[in-house]
Protein backbone atom coordinates (compact mmCIF):
# COMPACT_ATOMS: atom_id res chain seq x y z
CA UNK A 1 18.69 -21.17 0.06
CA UNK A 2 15.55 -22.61 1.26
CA UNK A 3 12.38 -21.36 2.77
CA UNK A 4 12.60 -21.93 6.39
CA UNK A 5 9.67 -23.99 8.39
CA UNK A 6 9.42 -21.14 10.44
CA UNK A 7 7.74 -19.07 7.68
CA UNK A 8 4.72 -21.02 8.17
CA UNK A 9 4.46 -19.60 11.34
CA UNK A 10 0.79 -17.29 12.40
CA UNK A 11 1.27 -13.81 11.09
CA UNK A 12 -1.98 -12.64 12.34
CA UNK A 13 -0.16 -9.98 14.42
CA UNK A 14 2.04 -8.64 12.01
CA UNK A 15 2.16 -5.02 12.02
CA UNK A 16 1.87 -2.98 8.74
CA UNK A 17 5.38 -1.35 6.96
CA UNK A 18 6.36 2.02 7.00
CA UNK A 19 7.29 2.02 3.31
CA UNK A 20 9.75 5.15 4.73
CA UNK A 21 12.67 3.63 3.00
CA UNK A 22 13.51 3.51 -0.78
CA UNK A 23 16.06 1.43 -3.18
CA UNK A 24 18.99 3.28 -3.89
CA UNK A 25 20.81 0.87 -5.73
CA UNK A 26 22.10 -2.60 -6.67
CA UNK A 27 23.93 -5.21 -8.33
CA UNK A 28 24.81 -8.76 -8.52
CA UNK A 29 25.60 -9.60 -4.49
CA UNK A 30 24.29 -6.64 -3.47
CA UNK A 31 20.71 -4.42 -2.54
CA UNK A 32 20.91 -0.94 -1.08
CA UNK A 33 17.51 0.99 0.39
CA UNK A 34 17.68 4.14 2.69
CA UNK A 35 15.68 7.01 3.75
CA UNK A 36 15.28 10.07 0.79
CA UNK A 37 16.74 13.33 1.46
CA UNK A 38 13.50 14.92 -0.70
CA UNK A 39 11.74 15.69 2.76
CA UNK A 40 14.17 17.80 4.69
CA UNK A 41 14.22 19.93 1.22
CA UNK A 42 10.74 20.29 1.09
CA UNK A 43 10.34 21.16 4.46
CA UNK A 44 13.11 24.15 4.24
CA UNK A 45 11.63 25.58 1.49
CA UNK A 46 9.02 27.08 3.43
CA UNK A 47 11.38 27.44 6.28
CA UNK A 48 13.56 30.11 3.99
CA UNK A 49 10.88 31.79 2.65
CA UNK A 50 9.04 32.81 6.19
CA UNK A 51 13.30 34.13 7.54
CA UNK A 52 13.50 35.77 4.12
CA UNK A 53 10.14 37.52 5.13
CA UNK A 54 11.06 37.88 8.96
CA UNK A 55 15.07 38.97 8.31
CA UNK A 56 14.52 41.15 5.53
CA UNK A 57 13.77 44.44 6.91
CA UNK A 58 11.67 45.75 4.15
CA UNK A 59 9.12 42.89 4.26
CA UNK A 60 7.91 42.80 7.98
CA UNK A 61 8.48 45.29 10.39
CA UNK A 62 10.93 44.17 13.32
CA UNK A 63 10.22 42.84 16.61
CA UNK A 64 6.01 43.31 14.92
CA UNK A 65 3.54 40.61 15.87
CA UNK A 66 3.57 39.75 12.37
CA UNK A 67 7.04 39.94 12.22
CA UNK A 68 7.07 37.20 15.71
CA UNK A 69 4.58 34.96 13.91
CA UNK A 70 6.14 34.37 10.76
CA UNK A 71 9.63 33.48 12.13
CA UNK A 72 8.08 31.23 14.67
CA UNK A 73 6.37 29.26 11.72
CA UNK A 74 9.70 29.20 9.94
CA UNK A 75 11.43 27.71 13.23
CA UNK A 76 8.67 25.15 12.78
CA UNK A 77 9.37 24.29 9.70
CA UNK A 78 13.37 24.33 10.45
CA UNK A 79 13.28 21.93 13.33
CA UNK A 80 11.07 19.57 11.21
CA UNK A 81 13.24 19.25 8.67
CA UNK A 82 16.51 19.13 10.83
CA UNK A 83 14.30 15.64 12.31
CA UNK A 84 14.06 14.01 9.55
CA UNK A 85 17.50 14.77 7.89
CA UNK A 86 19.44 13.76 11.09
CA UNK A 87 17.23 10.39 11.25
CA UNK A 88 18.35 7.70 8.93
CA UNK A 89 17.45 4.30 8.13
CA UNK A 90 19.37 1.93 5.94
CA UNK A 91 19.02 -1.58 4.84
CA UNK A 92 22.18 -3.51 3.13
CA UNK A 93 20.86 -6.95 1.46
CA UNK A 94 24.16 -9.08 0.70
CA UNK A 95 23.00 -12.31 -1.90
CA UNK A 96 26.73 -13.19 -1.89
CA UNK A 97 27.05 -13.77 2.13
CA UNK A 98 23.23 -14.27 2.45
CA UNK A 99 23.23 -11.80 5.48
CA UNK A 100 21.48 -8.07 5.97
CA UNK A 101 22.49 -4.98 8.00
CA UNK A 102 20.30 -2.51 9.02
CA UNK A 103 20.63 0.91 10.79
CA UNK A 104 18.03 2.81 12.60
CA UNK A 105 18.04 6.21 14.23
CA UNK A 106 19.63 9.23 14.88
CA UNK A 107 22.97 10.48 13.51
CA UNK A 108 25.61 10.13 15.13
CA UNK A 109 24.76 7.14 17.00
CA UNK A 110 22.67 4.76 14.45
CA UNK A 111 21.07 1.72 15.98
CA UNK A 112 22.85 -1.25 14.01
CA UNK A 113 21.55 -4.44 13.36
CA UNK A 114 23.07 -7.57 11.28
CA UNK A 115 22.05 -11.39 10.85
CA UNK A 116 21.37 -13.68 8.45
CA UNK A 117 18.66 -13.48 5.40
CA UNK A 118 17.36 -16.33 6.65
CA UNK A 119 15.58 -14.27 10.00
CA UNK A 120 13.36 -13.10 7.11
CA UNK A 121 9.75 -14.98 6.61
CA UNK A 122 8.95 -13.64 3.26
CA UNK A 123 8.18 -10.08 0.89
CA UNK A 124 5.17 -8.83 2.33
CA UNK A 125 2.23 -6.75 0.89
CA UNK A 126 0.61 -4.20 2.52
CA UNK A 127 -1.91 -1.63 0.92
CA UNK A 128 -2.47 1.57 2.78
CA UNK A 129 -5.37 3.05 2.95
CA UNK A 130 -6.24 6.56 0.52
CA UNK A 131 -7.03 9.24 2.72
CA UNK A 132 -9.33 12.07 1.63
CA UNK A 133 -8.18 13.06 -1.88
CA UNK A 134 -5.06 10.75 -1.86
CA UNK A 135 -4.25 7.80 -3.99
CA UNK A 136 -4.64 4.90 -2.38
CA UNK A 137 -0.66 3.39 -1.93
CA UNK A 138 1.09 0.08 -1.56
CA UNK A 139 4.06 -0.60 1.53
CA UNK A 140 6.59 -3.76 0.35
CA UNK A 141 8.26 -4.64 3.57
CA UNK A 142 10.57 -7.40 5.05
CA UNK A 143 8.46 -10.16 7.27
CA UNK A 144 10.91 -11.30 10.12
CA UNK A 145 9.92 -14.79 11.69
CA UNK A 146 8.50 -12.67 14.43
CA UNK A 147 5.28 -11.42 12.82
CA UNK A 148 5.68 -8.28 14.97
CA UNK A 149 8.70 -7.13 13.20
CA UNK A 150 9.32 -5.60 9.84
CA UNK A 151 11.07 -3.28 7.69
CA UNK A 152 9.25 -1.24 5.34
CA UNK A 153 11.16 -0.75 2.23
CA UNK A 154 9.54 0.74 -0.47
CA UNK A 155 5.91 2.33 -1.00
CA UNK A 156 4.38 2.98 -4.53
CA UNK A 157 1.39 4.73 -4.92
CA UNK A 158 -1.75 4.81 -7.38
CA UNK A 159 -2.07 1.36 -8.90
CA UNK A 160 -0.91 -1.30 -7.57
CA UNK A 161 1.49 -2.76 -10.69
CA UNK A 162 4.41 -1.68 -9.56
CA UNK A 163 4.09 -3.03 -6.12
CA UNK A 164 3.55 -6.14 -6.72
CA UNK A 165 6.16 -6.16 -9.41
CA UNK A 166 9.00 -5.49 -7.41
CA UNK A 167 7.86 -7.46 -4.38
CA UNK A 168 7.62 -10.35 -7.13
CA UNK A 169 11.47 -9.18 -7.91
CA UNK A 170 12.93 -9.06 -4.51
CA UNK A 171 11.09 -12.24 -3.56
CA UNK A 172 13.15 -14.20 -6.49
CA UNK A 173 15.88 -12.71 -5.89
CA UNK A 174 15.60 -13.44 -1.84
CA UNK A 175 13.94 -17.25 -1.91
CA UNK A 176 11.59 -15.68 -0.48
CA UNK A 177 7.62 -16.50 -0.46
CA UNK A 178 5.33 -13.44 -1.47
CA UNK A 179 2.67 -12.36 1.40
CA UNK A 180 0.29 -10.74 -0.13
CA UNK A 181 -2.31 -8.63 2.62
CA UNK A 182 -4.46 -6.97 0.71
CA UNK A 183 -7.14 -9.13 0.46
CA UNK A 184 -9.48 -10.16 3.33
CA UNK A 185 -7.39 -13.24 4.04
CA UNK A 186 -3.39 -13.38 4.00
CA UNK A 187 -2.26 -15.13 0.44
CA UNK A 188 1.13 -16.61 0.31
CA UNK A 189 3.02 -17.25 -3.07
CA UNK A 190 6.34 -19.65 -2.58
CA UNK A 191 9.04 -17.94 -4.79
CA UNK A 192 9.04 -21.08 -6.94
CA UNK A 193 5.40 -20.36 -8.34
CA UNK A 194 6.17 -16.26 -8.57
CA UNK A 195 6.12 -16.79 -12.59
CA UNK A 196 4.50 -19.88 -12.78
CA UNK A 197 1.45 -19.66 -14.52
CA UNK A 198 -2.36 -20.90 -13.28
CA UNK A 199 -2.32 -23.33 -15.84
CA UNK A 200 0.65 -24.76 -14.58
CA UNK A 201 -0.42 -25.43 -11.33
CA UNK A 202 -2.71 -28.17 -9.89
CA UNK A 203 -6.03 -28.27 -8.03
CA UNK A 204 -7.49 -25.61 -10.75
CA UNK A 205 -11.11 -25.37 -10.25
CA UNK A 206 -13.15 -27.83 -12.87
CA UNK A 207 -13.39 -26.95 -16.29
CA UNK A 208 -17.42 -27.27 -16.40
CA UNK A 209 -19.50 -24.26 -15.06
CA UNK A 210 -22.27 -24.49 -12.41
CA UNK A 211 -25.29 -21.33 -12.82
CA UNK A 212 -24.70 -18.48 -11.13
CA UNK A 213 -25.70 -17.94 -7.50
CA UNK A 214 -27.34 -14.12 -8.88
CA UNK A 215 -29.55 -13.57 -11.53
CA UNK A 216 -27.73 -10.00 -11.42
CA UNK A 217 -25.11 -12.61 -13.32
CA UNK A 218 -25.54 -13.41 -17.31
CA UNK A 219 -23.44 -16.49 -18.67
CA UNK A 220 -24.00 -18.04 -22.02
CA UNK A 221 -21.81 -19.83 -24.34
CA UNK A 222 -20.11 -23.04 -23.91
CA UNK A 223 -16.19 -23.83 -23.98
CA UNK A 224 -13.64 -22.44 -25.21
CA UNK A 225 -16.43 -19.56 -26.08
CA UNK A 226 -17.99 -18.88 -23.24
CA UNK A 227 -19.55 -15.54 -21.91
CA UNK A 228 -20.06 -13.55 -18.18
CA UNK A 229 -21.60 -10.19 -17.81
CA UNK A 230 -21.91 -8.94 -14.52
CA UNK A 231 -24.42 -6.79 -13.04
CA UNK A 232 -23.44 -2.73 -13.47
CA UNK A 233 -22.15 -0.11 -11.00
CA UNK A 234 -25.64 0.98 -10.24
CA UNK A 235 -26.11 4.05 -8.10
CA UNK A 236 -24.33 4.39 -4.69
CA UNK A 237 -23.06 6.20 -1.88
CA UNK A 238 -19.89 7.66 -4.32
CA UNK A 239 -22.08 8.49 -6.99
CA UNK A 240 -24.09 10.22 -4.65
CA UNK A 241 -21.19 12.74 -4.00
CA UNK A 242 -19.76 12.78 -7.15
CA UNK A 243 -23.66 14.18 -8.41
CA UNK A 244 -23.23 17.17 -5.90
CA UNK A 245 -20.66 18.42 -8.35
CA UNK A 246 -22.97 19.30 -11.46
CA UNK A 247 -25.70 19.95 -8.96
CA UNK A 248 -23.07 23.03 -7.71
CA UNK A 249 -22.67 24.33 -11.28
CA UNK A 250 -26.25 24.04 -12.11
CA UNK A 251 -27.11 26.32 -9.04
CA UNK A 252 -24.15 28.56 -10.52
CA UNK A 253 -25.33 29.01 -13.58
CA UNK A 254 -28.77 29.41 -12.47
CA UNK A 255 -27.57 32.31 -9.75
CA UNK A 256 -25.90 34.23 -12.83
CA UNK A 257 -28.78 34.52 -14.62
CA UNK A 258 -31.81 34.99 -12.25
CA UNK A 259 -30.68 36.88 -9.13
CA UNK A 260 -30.12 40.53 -9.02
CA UNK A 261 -26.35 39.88 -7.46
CA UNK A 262 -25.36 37.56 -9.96
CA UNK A 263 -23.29 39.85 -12.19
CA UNK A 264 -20.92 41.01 -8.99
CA UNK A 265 -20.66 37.05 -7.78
CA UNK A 266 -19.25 36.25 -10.76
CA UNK A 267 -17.10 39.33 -11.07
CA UNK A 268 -15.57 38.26 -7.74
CA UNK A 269 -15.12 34.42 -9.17
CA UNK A 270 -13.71 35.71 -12.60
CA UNK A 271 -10.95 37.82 -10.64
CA UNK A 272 -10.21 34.80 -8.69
CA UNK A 273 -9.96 32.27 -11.31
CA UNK A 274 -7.97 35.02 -13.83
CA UNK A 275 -6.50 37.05 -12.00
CA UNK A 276 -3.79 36.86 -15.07
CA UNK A 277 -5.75 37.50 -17.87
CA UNK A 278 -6.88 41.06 -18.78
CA UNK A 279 -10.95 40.77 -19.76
CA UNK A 280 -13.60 42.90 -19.51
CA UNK A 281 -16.87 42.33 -17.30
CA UNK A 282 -17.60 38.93 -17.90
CA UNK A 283 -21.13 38.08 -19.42
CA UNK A 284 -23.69 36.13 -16.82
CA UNK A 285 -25.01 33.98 -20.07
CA UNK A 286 -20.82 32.83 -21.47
CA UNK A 287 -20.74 31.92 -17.40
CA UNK A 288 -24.01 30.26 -17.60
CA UNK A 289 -23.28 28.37 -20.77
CA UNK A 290 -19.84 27.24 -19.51
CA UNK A 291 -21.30 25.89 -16.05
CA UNK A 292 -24.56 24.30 -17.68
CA UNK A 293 -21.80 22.67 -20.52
CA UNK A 294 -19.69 21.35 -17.16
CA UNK A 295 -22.52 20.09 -15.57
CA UNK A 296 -24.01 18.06 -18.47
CA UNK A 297 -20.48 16.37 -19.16
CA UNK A 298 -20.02 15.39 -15.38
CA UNK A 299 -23.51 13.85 -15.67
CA UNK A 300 -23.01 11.96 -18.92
CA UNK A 301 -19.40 10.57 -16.91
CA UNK A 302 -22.01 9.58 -14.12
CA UNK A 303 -24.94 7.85 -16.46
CA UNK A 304 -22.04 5.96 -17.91
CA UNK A 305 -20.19 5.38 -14.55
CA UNK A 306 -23.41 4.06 -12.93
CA UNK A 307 -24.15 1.68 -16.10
CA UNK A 308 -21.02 0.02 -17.20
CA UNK A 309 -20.99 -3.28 -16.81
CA UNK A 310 -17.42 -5.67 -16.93
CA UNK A 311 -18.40 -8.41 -19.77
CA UNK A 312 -15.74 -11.31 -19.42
CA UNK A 313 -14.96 -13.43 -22.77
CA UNK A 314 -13.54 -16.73 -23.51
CA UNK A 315 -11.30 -17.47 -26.47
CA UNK A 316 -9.61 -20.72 -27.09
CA UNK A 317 -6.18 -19.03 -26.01
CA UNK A 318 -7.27 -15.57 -23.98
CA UNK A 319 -9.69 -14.09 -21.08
CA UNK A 320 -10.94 -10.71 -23.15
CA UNK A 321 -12.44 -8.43 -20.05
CA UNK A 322 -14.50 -5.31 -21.36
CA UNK A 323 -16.36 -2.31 -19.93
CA UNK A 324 -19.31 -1.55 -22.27
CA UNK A 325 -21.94 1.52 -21.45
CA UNK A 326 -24.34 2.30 -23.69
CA UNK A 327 -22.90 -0.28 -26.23
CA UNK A 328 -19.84 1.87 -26.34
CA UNK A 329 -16.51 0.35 -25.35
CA UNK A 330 -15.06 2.19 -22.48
CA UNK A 331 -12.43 -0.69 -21.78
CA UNK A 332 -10.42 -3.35 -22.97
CA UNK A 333 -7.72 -5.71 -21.61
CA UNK A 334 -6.89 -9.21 -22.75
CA UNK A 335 -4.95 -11.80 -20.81
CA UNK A 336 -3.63 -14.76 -22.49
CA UNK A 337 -4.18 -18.01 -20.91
CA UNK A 338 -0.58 -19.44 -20.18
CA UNK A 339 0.35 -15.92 -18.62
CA UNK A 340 -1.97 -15.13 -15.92
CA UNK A 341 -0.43 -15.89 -12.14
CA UNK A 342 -3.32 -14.91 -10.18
CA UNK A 343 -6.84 -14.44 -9.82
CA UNK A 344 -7.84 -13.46 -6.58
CA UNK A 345 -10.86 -11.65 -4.55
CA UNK A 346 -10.17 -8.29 -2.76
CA UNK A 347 -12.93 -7.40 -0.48
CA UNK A 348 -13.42 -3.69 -0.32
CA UNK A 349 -16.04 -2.23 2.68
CA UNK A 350 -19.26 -0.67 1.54
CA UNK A 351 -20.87 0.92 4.52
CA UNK A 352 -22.25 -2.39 6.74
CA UNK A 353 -21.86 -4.68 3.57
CA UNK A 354 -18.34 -5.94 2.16
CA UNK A 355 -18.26 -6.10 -1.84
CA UNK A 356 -15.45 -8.06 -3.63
CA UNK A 357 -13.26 -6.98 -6.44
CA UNK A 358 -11.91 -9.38 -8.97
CA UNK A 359 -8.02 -8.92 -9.38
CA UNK A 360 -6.21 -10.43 -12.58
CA UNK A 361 -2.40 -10.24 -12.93
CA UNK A 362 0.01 -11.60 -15.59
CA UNK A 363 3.52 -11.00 -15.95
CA UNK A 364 3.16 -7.66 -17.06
CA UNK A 365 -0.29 -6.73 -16.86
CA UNK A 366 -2.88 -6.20 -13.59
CA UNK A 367 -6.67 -5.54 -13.72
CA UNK A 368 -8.92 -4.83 -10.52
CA UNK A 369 -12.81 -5.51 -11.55
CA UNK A 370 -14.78 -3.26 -9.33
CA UNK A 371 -18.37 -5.00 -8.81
CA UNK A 372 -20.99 -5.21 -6.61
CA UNK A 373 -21.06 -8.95 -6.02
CA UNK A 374 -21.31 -10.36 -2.90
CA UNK A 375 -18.92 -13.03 -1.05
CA UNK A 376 -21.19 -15.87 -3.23
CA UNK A 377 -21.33 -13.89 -5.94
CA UNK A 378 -17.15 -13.25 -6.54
CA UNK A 379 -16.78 -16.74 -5.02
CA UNK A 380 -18.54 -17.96 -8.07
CA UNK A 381 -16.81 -15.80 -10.55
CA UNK A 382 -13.39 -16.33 -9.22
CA UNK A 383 -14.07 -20.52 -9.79
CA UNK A 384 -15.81 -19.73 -13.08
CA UNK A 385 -12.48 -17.60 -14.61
CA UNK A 386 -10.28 -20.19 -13.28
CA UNK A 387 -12.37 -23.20 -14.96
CA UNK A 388 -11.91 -20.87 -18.02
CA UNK A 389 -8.10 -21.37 -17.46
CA UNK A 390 -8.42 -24.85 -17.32
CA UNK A 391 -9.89 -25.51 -20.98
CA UNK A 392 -7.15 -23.63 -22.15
């Protein structure tokens, strides 16, 4: 099957998936995805335990306001899961006939939709935003030729291996080009260079390397042994958060041992942290010691979060990439030459600024470099890994 003209087409306005569906199964000439029944569970569970407080005449008193309140929150939680059990949403991928069906909506009465695979642009790539404590999470979806129209299919969250993974999977399996949105401009991968290695391809950036644009950036060496150190984390707006933490179990510890209410405060935060374990009094100084010891660990993770730098090594046959604090190793990950598929800039906003992230992938590895570089900056180091590919 080949890649239709069409695919080419703007997709400026395509609108982000849903990732609400999930594979369910598969084989030769066929793909099965549909909506998860783990929702409407979830949802009930609260659901029986507020009518087992409300019908149970020993645990709220009938017809009470309490009584009113708690069964109303239990309807709540009924009529939300009754929505999402009675909506459904399946997709049926058939290789054999190269055609799709897909059904939308309420049961009984499913909208249903069928055509050909060919109505499909390509596998795109959609990250989704983390939101407050949430790991950030990645939507695969279903480009039609209309870039307003898709069908979210699967969503993966924490790092983004997986994602790309089975998008790469579906895409082969589809002739189907990967889109890939995750970056500050749309990157499109035809299914025929999925696996295909850098090296493979032409127009490779030259194996000689200019100077950097920053001083912030060390290289030394010369081919095949050559050597980038970027400039360290330094101290931002993050860090600046995550140092309110020790600064919290400093004041603690400081409470417990100067003021005249310290002993009761941390009565009333020992019964609340153990309310399990049988103790006596608890001494101010063992909950000084223990918040002081907290505090000094989260700052020694902070002194080495703000100093690590990524060092990037040449070999003859291998990129070695390495986080060193401190001269301590924090992290290692090596890439051979004639297996990397991608190295690519993510952009990632910084208050007015936008900083770029390096992202290497292989067949079966993937590495985001967080940095501080500017567009110039990962412009320059993006060229200077793939002229290390080149005098491979």
């Amino acid at each position: 099957m080949s890649v239709s003209a069409g695919r080419d087409r703007d997709r400026g306005r395509a609108s982000r998936g849903t990732g609400f569906m999930h594979p369910t199964a598969h084989d030769e000439q066929e793909l099965w995805f549909s909506t998860s029944y783990l929702w409407p569970f979830l949802l009930l569970l609260p659901a029986v335990v507020c009518y087992y407080a409300a019908l149970t005449r020993y645990r709220l008193p009938f017809l009470s306001t309490q009584w009113l309140f708690v069964l109303a929150i239990g309807t709540v939680f009924l009529v939300a899961a009754a929505f999402f059990l009675l909506f459904r949403e399946s997709l049926v991928l058939n290789l054999a006939n190269h055609s799709y069906a897909h059904r939308r909506g309420y049961w009984p009465n499913p909208t249903t939709r069928e055509g050909p695979l060919n109505e499909f642009q390509a596998v795109a790539l959609d990250p989704r935003p983390a939101r407050g404590k949430e790991a950030p999470s990645w939507v695969v979806s279903l480009q039609f030729l209309d870039p307003a129209r898709r069908i979210g299919i699967a969503s993966f969250s924490g790092g983004a291996k997986n994602a790309y993974a089975f998008a790469n999977e579906l895409a082969l399996k589809l002739h189907l080009p990967v889109l890939d949105r995750s970056g500050g401009e749309d990157q499109t991968t035809a299914w025929s260079e999925i696996d295909t290695p850098l090296v493979a391809r032409p127009r490779l950036a030259p194996s000689s390397l200019t100077a950097p644009p920053s001083g912030e950036i060390r290289l030394s060496g010369h081919a095949p042994d050559r050597l980038i150190e970027l400039p360290p984390i330094g101290i931002n707006l993050g860090v600046v958060f995550l140092a309110a933490l020790p600064a919290i179990m400093i004041w603690l510890g400081y409470v417990a041992l100067t003021q005249s209410n310290g002993r009761p405060m941390v009565q009333a935060v020992h019964r609340q942290l153990h309310q399990q374990v049988q103790h006596p009094v608890l001494s101010p100084w063992a909950w000084a010691i223990a918040m002081f010891a907290l505090a000094g660990l989260c700052i020694a993770c902070l002194l080495f979060l703000c100093v690590a730098r990524w060092q990037i090594r040449e070999t003859a046959d291998s990129i070695v990439v390495t986080s060193r604090a401190f001269g301590l190793r924090l992290r290692r990950r090596a890439f051979r030459k004639n297996e990397i598929v991608a190295i690519e800039l993510k952009p990632t906003p910084a208050g007015r600024s936008v900083l770029y992230d390096v992202q290497i992938r292989s067949s079966g590895k993937l590495l985001t470099l967080g940095t501080t570089l500017t567009q110039d900056g990962a412009k320059w180091l993006e060229q200077a890994m793939l002229s290390m590919l080149v005098a491979a």
